[in-house]
PDB file of N, CA and C in Angstrom:
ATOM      1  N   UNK A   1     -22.425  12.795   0.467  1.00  0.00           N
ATOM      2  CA  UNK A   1     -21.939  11.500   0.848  1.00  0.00           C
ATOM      3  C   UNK A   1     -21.628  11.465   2.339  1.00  0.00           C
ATOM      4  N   UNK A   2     -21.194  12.404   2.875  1.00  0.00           N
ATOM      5  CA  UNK A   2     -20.889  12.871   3.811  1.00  0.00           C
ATOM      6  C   UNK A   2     -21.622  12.246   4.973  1.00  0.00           C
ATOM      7  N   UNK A   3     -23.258  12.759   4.427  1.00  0.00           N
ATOM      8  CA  UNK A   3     -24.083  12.544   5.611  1.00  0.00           C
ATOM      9  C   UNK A   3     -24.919  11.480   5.170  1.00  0.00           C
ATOM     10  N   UNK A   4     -24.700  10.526   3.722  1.00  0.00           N
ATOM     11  CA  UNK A   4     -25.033   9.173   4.604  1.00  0.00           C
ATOM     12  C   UNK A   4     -24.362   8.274   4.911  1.00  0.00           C
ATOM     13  N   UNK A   5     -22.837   8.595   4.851  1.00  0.00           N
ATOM     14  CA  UNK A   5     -22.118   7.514   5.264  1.00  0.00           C
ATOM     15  C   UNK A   5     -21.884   8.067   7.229  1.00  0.00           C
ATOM     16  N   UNK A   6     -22.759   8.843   7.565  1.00  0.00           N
ATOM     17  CA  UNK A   6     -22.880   9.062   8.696  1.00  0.00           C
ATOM     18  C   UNK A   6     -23.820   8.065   9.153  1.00  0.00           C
ATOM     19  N   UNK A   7     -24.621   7.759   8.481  1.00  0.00           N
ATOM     20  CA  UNK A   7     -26.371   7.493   8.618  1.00  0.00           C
ATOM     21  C   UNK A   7     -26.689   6.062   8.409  1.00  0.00           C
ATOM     22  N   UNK A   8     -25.187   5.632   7.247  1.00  0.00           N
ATOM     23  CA  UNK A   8     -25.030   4.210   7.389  1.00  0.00           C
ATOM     24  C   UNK A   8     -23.424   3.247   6.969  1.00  0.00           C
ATOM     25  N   UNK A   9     -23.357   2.866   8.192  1.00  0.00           N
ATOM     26  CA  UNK A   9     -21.945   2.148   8.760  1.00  0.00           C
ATOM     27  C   UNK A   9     -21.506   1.217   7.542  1.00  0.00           C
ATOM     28  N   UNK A  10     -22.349   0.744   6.915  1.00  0.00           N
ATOM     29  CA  UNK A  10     -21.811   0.079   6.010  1.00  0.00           C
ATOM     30  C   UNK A  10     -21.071   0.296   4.485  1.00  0.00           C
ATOM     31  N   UNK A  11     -22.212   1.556   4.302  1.00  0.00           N
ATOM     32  CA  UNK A  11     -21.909   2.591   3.162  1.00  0.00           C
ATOM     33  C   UNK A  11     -20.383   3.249   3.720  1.00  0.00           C
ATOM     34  N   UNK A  12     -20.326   3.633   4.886  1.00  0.00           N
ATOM     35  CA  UNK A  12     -19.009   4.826   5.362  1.00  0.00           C
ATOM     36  C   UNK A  12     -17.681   3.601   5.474  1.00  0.00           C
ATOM     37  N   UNK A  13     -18.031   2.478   5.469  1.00  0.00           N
ATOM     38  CA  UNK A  13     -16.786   1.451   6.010  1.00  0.00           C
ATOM     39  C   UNK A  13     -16.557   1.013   3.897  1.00  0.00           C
ATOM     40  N   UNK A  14     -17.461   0.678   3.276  1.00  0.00           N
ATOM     41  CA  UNK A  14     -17.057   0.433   2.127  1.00  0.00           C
ATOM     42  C   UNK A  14     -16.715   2.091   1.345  1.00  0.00           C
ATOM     43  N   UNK A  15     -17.432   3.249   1.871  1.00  0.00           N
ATOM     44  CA  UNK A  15     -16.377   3.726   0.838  1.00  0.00           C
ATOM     45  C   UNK A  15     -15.187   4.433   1.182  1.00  0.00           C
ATOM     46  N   UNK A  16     -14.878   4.412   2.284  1.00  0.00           N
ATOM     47  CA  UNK A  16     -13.424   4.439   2.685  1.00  0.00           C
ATOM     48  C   UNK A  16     -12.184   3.027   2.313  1.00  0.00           C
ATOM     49  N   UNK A  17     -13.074   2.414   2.210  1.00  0.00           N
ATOM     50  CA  UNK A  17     -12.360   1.270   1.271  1.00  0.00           C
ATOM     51  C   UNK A  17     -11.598   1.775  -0.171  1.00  0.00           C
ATOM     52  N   UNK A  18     -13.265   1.969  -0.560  1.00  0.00           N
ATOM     53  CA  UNK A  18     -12.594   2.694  -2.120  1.00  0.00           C
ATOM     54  C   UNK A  18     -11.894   3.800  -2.394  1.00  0.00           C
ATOM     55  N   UNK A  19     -12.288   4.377  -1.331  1.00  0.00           N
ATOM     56  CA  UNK A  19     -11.586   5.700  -1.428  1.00  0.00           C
ATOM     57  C   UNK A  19     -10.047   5.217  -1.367  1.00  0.00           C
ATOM     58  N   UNK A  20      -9.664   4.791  -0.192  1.00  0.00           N
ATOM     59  CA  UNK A  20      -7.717   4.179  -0.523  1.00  0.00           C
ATOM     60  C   UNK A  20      -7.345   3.705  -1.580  1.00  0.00           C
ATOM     61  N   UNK A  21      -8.394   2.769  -2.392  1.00  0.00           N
ATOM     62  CA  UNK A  21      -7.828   1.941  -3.343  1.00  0.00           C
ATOM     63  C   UNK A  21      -7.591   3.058  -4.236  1.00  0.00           C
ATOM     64  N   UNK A  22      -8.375   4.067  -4.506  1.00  0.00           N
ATOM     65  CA  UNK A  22      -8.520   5.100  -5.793  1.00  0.00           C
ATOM     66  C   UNK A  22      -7.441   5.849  -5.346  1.00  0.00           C
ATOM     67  N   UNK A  23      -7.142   6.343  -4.405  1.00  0.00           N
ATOM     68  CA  UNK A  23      -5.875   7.624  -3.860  1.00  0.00           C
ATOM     69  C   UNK A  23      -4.715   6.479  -4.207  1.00  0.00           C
ATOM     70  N   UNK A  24      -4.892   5.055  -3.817  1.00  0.00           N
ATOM     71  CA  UNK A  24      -3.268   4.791  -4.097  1.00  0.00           C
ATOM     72  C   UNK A  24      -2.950   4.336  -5.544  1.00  0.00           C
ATOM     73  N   UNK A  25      -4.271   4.231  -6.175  1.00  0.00           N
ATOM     74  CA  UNK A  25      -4.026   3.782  -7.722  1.00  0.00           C
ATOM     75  C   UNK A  25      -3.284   5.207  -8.370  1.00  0.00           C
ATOM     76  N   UNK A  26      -4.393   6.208  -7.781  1.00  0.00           N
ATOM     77  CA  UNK A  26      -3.811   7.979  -8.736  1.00  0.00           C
ATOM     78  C   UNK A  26      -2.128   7.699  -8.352  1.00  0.00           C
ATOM     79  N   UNK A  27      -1.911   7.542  -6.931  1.00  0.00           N
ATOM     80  CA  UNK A  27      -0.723   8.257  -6.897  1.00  0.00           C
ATOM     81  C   UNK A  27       0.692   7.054  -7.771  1.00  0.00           C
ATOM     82  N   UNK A  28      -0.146   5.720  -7.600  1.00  0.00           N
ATOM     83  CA  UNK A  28       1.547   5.128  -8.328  1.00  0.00           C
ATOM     84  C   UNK A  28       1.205   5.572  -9.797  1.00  0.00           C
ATOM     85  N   UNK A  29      -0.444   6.014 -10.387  1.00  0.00           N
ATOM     86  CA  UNK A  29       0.145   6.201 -11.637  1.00  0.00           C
ATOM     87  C   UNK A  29       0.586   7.552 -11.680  1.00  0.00           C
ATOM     88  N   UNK A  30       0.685   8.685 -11.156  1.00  0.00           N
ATOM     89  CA  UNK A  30       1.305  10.017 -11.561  1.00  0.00           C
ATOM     90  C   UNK A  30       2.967   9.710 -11.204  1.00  0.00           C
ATOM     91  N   UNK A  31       3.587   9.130 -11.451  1.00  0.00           N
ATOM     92  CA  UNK A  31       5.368   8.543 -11.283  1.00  0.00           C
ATOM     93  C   UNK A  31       5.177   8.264  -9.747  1.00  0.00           C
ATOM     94  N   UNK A  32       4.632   8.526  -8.507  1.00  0.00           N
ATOM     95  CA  UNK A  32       5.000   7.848  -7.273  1.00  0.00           C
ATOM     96  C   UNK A  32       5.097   6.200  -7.336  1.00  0.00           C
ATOM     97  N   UNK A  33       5.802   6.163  -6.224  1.00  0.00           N
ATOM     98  CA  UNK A  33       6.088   4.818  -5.861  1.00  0.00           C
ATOM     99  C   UNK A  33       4.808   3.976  -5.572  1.00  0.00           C
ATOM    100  N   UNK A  34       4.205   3.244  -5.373  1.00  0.00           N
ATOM    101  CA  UNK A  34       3.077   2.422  -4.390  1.00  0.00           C
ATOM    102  C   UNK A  34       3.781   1.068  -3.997  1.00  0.00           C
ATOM    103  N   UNK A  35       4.011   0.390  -2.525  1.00  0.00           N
ATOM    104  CA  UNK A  35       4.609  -0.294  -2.317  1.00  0.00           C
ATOM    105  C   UNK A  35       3.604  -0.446  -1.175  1.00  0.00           C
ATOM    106  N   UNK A  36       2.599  -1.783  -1.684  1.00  0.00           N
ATOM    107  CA  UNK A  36       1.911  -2.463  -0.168  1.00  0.00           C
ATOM    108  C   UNK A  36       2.032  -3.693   0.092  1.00  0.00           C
ATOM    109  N   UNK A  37       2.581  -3.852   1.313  1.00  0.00           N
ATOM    110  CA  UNK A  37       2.564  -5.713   1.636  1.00  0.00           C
ATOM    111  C   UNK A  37       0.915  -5.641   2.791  1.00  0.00           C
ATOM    112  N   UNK A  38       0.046  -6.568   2.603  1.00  0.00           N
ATOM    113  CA  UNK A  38      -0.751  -7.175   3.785  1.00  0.00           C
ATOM    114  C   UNK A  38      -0.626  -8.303   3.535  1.00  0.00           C
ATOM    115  N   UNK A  39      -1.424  -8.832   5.204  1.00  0.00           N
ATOM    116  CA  UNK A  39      -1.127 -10.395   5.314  1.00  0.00           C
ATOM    117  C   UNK A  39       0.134 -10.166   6.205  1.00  0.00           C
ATOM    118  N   UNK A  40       0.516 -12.122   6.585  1.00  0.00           N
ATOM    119  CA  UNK A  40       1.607 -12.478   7.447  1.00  0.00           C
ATOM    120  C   UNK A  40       2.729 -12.394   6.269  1.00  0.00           C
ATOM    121  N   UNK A  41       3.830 -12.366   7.074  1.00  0.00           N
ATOM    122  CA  UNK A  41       5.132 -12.022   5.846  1.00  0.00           C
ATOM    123  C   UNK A  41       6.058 -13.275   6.478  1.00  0.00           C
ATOM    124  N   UNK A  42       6.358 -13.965   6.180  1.00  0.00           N
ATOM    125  CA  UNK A  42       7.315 -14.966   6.477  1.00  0.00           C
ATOM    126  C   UNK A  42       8.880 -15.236   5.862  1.00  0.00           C
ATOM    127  N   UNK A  43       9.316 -14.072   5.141  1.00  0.00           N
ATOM    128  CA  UNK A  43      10.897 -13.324   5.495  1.00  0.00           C
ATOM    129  C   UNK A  43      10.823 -11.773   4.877  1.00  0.00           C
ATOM    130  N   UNK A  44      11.612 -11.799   4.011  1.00  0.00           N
ATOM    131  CA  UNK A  44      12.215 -10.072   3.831  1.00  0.00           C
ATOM    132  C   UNK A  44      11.560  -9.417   2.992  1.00  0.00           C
ATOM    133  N   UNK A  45      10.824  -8.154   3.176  1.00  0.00           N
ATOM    134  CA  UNK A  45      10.367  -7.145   2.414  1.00  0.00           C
ATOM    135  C   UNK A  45      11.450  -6.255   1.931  1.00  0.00           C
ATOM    136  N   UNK A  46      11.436  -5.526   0.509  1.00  0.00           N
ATOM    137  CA  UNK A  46      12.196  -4.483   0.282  1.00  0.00           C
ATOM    138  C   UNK A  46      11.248  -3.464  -0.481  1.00  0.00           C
ATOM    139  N   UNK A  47      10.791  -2.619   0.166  1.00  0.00           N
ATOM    140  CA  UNK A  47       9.739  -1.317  -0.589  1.00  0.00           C
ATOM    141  C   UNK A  47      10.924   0.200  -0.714  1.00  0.00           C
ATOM    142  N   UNK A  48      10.794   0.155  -2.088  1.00  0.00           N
ATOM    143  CA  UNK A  48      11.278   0.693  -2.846  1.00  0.00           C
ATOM    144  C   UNK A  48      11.255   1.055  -4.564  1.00  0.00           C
ATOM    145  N   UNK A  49      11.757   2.640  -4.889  1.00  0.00           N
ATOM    146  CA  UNK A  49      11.179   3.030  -5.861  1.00  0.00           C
ATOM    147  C   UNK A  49      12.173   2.855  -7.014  1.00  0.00           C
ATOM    148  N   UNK A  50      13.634   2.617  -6.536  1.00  0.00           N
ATOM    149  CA  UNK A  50      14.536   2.464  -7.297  1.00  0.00           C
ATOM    150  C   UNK A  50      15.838   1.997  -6.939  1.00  0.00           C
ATOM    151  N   UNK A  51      16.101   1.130  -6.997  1.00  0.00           N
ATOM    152  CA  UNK A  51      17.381   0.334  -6.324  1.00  0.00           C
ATOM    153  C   UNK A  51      18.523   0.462  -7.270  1.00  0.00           C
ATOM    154  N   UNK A  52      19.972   0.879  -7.265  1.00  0.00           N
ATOM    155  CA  UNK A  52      20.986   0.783  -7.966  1.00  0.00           C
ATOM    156  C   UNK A  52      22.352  -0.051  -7.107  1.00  0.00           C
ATOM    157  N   UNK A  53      22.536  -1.297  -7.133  1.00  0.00           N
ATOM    158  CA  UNK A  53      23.060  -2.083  -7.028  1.00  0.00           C
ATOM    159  C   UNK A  53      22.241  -2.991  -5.942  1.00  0.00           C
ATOM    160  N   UNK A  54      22.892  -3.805  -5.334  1.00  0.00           N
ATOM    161  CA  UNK A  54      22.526  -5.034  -4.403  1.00  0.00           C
ATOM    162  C   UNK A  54      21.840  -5.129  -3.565  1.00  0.00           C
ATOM    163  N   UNK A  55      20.929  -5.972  -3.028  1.00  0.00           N
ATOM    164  CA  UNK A  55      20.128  -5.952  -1.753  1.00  0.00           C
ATOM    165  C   UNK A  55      20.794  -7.090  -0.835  1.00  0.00           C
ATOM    166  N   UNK A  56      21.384  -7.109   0.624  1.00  0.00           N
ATOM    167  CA  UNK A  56      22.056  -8.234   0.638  1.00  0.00           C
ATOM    168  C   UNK A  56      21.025  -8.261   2.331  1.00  0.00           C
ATOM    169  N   UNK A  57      20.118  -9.381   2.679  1.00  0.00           N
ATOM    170  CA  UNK A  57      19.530  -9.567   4.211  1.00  0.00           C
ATOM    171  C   UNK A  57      20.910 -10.554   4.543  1.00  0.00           C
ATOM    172  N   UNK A  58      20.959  -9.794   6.273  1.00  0.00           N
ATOM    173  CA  UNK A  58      21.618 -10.884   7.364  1.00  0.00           C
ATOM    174  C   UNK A  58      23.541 -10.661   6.282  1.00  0.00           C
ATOM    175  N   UNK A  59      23.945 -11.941   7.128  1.00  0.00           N
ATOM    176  CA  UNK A  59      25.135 -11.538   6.563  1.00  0.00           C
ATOM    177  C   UNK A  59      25.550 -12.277   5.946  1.00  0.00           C
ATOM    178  N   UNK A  60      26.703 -11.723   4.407  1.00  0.00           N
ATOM    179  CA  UNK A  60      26.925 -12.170   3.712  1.00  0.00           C
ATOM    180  C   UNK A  60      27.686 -13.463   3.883  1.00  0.00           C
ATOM    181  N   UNK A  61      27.644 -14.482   2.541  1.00  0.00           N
ATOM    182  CA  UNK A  61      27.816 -15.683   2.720  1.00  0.00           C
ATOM    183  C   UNK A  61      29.533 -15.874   2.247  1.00  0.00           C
ATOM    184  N   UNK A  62      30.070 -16.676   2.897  1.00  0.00           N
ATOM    185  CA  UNK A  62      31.610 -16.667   2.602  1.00  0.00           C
ATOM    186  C   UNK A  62      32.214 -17.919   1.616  1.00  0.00           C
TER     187      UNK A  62
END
């Protein structure tokens, strides 16, 4: 594979594609976390594998 995704740009750009999708599918299913945002984000992300109590953005309200 090696040497035709040397030989052709299109083959080496799609299977490095797949290749991420497959490494990050294995790893959230063996118990890891997988946490991906793409795209514009227009407020708060929280990536995380296990939260035990509150998430609070900016400051609390009175």
């Amino acid at each position: 594979m090696r040497r035709v995704a040397q030989q052709d740009p299109d083959f080496d750009r799609e299977l490095r594609v797949l290749w991420e999708q497959a490494r990050t599918e294995l790893h959230a299913r063996t118990g890891g976390v997988m946490n991906h945002v793409s795209g514009s984000v227009g407020g708060n992300i929280v990536q995380a594998g296990k939260i035990e109590g509150g998430i609070t953005f900016g400051p609390t309200s009175s």
